[in-house]
N, C-alpha and C. Protein backbone atom coordinates (compact mmCIF):
# COMPACT_ATOMS: atom_id res chain seq x y z
N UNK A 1 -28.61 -33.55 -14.07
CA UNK A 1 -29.52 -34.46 -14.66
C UNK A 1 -29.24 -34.50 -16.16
N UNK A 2 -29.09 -35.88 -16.56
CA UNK A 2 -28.83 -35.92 -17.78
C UNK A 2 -30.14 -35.86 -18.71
N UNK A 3 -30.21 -35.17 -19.27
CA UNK A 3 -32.07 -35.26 -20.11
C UNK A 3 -31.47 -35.71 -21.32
N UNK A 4 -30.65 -35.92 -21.41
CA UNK A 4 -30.45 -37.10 -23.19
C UNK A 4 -30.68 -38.51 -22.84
N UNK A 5 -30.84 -38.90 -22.04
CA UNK A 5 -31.26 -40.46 -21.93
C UNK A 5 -29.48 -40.46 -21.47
N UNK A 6 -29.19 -41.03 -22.62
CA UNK A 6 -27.45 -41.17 -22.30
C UNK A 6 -26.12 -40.40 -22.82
N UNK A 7 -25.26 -40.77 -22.09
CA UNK A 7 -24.07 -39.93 -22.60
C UNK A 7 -23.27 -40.27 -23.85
N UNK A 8 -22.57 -39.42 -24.27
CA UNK A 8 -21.68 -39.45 -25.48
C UNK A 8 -21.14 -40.90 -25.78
N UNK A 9 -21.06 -41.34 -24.57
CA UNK A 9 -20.20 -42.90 -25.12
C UNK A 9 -21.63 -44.12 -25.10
N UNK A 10 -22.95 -43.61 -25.06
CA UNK A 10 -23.82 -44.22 -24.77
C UNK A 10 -24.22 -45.36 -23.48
N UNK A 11 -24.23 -44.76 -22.33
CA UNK A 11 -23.91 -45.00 -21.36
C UNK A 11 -25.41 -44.50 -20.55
N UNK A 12 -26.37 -45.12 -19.74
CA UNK A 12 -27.51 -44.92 -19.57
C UNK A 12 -27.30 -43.49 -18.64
N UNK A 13 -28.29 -42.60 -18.18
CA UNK A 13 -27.67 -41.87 -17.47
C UNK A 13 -27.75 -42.13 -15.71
N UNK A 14 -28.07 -43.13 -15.70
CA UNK A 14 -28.58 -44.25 -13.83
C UNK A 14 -29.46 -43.79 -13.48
N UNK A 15 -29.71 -43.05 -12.24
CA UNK A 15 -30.86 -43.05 -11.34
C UNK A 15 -31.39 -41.67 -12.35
N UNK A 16 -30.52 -40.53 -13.00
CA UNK A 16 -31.30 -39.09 -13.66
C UNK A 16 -32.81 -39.49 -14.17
N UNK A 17 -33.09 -38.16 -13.65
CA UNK A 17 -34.42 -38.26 -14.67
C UNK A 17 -34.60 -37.84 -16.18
N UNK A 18 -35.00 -38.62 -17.13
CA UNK A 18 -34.48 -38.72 -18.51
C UNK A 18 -36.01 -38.38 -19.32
N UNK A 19 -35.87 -36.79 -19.80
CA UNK A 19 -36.76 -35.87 -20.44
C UNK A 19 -36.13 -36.30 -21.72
N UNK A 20 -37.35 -36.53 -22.93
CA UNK A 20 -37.15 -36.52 -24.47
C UNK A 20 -36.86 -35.22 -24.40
N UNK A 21 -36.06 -34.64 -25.77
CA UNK A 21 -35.71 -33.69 -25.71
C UNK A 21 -36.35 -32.90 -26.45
N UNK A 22 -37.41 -33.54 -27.33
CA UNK A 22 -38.45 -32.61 -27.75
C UNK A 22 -39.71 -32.16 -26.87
N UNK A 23 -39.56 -32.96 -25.38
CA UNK A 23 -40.60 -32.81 -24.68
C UNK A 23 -40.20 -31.53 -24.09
N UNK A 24 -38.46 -31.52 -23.91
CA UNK A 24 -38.35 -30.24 -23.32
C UNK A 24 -38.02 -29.26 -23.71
N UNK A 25 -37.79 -28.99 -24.80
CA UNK A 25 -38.17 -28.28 -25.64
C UNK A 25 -39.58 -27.47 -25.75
N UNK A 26 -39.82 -28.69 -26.14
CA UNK A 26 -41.85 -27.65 -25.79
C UNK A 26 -42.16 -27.53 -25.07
N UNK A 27 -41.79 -28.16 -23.45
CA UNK A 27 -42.25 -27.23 -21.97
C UNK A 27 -41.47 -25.70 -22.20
N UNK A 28 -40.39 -25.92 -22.55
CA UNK A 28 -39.66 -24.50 -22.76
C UNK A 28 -40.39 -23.01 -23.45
N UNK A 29 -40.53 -23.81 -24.59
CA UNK A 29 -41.29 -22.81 -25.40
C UNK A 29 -42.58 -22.33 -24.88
N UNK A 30 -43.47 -23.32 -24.17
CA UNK A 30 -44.95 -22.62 -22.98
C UNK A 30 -44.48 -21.70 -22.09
N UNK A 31 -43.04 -21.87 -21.40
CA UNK A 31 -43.07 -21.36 -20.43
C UNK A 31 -42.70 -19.99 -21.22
N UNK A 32 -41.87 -19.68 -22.59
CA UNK A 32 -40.94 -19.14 -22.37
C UNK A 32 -39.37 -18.83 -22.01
N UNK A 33 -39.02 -19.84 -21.76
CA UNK A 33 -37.73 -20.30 -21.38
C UNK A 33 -37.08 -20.53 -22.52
N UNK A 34 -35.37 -20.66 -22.50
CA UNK A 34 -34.62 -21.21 -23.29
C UNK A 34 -34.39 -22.97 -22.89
N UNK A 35 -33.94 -23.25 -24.33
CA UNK A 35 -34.03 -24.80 -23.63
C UNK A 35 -32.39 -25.35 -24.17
N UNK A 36 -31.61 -26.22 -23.88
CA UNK A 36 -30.42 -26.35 -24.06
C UNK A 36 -29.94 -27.68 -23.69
N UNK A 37 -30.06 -28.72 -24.43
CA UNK A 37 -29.08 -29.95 -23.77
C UNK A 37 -27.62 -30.05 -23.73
N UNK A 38 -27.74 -29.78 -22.35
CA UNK A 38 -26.07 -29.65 -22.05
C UNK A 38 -25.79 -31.43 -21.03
N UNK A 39 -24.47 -31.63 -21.11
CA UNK A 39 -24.21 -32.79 -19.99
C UNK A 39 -22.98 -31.99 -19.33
N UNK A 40 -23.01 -32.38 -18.14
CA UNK A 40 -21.93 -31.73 -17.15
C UNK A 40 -20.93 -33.08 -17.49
N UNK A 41 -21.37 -33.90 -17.43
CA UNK A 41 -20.26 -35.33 -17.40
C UNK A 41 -19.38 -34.78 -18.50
N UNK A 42 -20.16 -34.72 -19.58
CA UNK A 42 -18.65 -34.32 -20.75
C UNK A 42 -18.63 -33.28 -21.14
N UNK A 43 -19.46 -32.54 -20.98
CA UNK A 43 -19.54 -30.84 -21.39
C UNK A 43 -20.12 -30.52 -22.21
N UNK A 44 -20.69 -31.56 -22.70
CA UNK A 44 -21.66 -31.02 -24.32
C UNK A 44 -22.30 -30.01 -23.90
N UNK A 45 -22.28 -28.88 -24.83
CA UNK A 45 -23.40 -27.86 -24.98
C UNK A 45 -23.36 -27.16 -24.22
N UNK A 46 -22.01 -27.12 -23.28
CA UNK A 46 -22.72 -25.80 -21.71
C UNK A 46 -21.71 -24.91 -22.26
N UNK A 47 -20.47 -24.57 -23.10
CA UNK A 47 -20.20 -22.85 -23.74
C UNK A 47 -21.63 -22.22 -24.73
N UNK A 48 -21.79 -23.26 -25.03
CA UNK A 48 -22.96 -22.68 -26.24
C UNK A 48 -23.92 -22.11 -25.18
N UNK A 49 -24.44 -22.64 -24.41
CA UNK A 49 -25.89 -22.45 -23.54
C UNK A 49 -25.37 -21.32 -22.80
N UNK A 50 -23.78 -21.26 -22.58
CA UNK A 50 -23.82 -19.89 -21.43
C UNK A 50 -23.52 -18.44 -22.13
N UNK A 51 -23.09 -19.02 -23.39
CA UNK A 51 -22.83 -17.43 -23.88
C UNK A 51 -24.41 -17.03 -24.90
N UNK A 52 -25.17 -18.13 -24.88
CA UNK A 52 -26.36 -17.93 -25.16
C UNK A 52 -27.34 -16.67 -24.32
N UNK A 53 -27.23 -17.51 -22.91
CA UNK A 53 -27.57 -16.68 -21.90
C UNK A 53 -27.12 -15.55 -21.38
N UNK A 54 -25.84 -15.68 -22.03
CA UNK A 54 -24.63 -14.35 -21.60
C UNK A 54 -25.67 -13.12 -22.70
N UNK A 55 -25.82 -13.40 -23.72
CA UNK A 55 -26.03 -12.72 -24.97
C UNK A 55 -27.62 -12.24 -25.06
N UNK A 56 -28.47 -12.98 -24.40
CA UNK A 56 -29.74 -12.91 -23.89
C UNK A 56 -29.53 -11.38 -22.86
N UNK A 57 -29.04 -11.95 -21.70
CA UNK A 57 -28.71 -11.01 -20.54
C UNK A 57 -28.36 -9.45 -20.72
N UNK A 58 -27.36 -9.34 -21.93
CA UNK A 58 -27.22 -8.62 -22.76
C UNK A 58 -28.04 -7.44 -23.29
N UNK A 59 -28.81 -8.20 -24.02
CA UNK A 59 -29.94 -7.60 -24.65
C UNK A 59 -31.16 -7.25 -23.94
N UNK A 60 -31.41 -8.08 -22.48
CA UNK A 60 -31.92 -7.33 -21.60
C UNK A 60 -32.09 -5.94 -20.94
N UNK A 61 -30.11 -6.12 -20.70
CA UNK A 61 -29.46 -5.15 -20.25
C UNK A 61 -29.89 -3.45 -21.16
N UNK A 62 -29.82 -3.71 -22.57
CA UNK A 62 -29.85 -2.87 -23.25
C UNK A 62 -31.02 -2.01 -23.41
N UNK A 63 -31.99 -2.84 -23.29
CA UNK A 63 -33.64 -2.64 -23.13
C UNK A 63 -33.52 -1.73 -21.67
N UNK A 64 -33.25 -2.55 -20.73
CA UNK A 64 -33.41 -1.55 -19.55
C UNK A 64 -32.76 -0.06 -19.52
N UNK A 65 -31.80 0.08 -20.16
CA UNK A 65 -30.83 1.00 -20.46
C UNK A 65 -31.98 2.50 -21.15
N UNK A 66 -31.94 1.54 -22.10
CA UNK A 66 -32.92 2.36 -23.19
C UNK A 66 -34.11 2.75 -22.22
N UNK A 67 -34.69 2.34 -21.73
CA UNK A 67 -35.82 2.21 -20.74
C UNK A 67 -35.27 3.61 -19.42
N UNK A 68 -34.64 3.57 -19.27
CA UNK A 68 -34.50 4.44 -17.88
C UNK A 68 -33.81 5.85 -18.52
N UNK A 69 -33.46 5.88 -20.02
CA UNK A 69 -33.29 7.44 -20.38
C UNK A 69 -34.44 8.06 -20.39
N UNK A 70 -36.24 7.12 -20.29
CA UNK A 70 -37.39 7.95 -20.47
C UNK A 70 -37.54 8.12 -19.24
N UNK A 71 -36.77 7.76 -17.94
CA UNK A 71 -37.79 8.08 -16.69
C UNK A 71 -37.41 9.35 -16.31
N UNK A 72 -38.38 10.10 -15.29
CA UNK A 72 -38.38 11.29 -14.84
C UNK A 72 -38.57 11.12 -13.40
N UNK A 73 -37.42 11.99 -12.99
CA UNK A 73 -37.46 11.85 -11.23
C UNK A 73 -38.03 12.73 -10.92
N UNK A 74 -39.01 12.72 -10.01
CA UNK A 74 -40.08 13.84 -9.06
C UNK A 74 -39.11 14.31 -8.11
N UNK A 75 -38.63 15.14 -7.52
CA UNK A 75 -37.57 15.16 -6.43
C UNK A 75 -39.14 15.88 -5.02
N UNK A 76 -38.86 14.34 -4.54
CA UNK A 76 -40.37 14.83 -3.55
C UNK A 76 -39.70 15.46 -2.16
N UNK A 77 -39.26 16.16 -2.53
CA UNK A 77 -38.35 17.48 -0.95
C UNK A 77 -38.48 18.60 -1.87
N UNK A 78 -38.83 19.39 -0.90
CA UNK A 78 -39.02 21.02 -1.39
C UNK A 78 -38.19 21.32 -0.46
N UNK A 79 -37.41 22.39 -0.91
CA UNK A 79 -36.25 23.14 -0.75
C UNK A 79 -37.20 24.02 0.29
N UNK A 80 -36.89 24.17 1.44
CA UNK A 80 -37.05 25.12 2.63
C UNK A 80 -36.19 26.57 2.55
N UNK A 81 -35.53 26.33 1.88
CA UNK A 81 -34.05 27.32 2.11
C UNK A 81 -33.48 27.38 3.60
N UNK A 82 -32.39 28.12 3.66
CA UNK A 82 -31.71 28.03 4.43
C UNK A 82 -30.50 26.98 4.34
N UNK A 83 -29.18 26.79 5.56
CA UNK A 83 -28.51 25.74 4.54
C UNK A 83 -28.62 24.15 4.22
N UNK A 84 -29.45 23.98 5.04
CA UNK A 84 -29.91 22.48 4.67
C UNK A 84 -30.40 22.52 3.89
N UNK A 85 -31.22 23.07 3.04
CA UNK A 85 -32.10 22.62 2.13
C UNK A 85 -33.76 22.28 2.96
């Protein structure tokens, strides 16, 4: 779906459904979301938007990271002895 109205050579985008781009923008920002006008037809904007998201993902990653050096495992089996455990 083209949400610029039209493409680079100004070309309507036909049957797409055609979001202002400040409208989506600010649904973005309520939800939380990133917002990004990209066109698949010519490529505008989709390296930017994916290493955006790449770089987002990232920093997720890092948080969780950081996050699981505080957890503590309960080990819920008690040792019976003998050789099983």
């Amino acid at each position: 779906m083209d949400l610029r109205g039209q493409d680079a050579e100004g070309a309507s985008s036909g049957d797409g459904v055609v979001i202002d781009g400040h409208e989506g923008e600010s649904l973005a920002n309520q939800c939380g979301a990133f917002f990004s006008e990209v066109s698949s037809r010519n490529g505008h904007g989709i390296s930017e938007s994916v290493q955006l998201i790449a770089q987002e993902l990232a920093k997720l990653e890092d948080k969780e990271l950081e996050n699981a050096k505080n957890v503590v495992l309960k080990n819920s089996r008690k040792k019976k002895g003998g050789c099983c455990g």
